[in-house]
Protein backbone atom coordinates (compact mmCIF):
# COMPACT_ATOMS: atom_id res chain seq x y z
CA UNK A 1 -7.00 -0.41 -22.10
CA UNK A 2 -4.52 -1.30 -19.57
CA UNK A 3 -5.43 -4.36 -16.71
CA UNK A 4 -7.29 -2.32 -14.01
CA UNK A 5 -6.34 -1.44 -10.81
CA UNK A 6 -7.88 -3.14 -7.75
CA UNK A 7 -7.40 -4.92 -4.40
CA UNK A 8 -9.69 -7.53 -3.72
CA UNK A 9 -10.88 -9.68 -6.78
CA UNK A 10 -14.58 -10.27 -5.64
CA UNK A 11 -15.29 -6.42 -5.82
CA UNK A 12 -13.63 -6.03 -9.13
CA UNK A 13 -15.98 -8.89 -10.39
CA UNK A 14 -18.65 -7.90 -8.82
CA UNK A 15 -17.94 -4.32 -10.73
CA UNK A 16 -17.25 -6.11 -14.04
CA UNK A 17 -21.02 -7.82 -13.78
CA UNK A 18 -22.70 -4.82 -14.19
CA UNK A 19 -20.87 -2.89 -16.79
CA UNK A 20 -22.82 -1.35 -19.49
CA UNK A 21 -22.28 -1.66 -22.84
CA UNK A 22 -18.66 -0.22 -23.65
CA UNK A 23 -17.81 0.45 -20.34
CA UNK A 24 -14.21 -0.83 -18.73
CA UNK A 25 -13.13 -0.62 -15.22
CA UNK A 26 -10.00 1.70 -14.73
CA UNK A 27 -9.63 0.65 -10.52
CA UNK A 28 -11.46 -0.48 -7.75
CA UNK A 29 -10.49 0.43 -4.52
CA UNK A 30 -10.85 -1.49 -1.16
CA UNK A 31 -12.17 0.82 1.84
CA UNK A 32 -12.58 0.75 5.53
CA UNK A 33 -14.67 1.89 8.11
CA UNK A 34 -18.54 1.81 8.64
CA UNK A 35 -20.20 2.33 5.68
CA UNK A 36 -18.21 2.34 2.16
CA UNK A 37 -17.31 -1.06 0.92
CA UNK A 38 -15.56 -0.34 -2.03
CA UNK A 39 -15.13 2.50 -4.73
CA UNK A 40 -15.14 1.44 -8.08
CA UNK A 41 -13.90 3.76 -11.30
CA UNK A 42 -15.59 2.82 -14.69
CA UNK A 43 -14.86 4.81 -17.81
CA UNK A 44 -18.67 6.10 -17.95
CA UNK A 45 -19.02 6.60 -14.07
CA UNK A 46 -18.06 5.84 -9.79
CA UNK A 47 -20.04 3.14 -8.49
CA UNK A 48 -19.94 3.44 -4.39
CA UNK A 49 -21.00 0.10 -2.56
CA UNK A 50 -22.78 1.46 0.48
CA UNK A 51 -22.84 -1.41 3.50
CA UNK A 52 -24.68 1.02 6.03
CA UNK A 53 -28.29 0.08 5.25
CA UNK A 54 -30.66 -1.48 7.86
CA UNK A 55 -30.62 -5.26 8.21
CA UNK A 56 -27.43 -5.74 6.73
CA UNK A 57 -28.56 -4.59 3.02
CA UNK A 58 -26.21 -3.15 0.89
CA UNK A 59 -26.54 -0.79 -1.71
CA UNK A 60 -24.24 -0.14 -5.20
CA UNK A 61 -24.67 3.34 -6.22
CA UNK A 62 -23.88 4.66 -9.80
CA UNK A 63 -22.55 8.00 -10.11
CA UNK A 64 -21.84 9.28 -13.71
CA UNK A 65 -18.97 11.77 -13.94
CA UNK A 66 -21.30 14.21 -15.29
CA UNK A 67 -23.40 14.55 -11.92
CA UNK A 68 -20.12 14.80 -9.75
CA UNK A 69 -19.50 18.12 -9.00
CA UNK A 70 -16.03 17.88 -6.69
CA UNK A 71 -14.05 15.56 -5.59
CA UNK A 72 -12.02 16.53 -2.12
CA UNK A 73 -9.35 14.73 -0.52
CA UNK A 74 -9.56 14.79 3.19
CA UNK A 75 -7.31 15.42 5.75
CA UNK A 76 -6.93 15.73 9.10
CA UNK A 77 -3.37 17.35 9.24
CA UNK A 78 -1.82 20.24 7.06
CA UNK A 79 1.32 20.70 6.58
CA UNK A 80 2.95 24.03 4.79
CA UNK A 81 -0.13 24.01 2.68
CA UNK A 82 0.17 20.59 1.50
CA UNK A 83 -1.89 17.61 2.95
CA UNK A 84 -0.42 14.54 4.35
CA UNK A 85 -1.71 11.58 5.91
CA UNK A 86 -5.01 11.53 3.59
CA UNK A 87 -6.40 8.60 3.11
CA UNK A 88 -10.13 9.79 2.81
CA UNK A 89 -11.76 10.98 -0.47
CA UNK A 90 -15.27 12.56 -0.88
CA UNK A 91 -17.35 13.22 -3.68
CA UNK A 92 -20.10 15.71 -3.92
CA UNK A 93 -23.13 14.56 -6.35
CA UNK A 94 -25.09 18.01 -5.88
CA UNK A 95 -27.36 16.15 -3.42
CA UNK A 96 -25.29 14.94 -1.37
CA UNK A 97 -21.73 14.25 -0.37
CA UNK A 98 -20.19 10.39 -0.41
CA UNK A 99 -16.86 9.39 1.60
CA UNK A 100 -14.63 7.14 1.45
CA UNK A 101 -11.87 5.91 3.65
CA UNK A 102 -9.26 4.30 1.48
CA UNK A 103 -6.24 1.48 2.96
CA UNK A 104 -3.46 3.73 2.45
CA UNK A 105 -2.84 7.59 1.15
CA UNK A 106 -1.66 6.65 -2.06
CA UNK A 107 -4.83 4.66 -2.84
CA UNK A 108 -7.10 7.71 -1.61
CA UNK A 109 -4.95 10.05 -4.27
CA UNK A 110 -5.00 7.98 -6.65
CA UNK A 111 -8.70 7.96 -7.09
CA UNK A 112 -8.73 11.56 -6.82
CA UNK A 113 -6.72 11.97 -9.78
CA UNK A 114 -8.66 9.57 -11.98
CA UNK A 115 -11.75 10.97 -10.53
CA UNK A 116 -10.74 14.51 -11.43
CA UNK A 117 -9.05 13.72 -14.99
CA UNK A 118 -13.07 12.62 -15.91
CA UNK A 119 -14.63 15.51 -14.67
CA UNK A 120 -12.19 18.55 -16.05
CA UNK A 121 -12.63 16.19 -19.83
């Protein structure tokens, strides 16, 4: 598998530590805002770090790409039909609904598609 994909070495290591047993990381992806510390693509599932817990806890979250049931990216301007300026990504679980706010469009698509290439398998 190729090298993965990420932008800030501590949160791909911090990924890497809890991998299961045949399980690579494909990306992990830096985000901003209140909340969502990083979003992290394994071949078995998305792993959300959640920094919006009381007292300054922080939660990782597993998702498996079995219990996603759409990912959305989204945007705050249309243009012709086509989106533009996304940078945002959410992920609906069934129970709920996780966002993400991603440094730069291409980084927000990008997850999308490796997202969505797992869950149409």
């Amino acid at each position: 598998m190729a090298e993965p994909v990420f932008d800030r070495r501590e949160q791909l290591e911090l990924v890497q530590d809890g991998l299961l047993d045949g399980e690579e990381v494909i990306a992990v992806f830096d985000c901003i805002g209140a909340g969502t510390g990083f979003v992290g693509l394994t071949t078995k599932r998305v792993i959300l770090q959640d920094k919006s817990f009381v007292g300054k806890r922080v939660a990782l979250t597993s998702v498996p790409y079995r219990h996603v049931r759409s990912v959305s990216v989204v945007s705050n301007k249309s243009f012709a039909g086509k989106f533009v300026s996304s940078s945002s990504l959410a992920i609906d679980t069934g129970g709920s609904v996780h966002e993400a706010d991603f440094r730069g469009e291409d980084k927000a698509h990008q997850a999308h598609h490796l997202i969505l290439a797992h869950i149409t398998a």
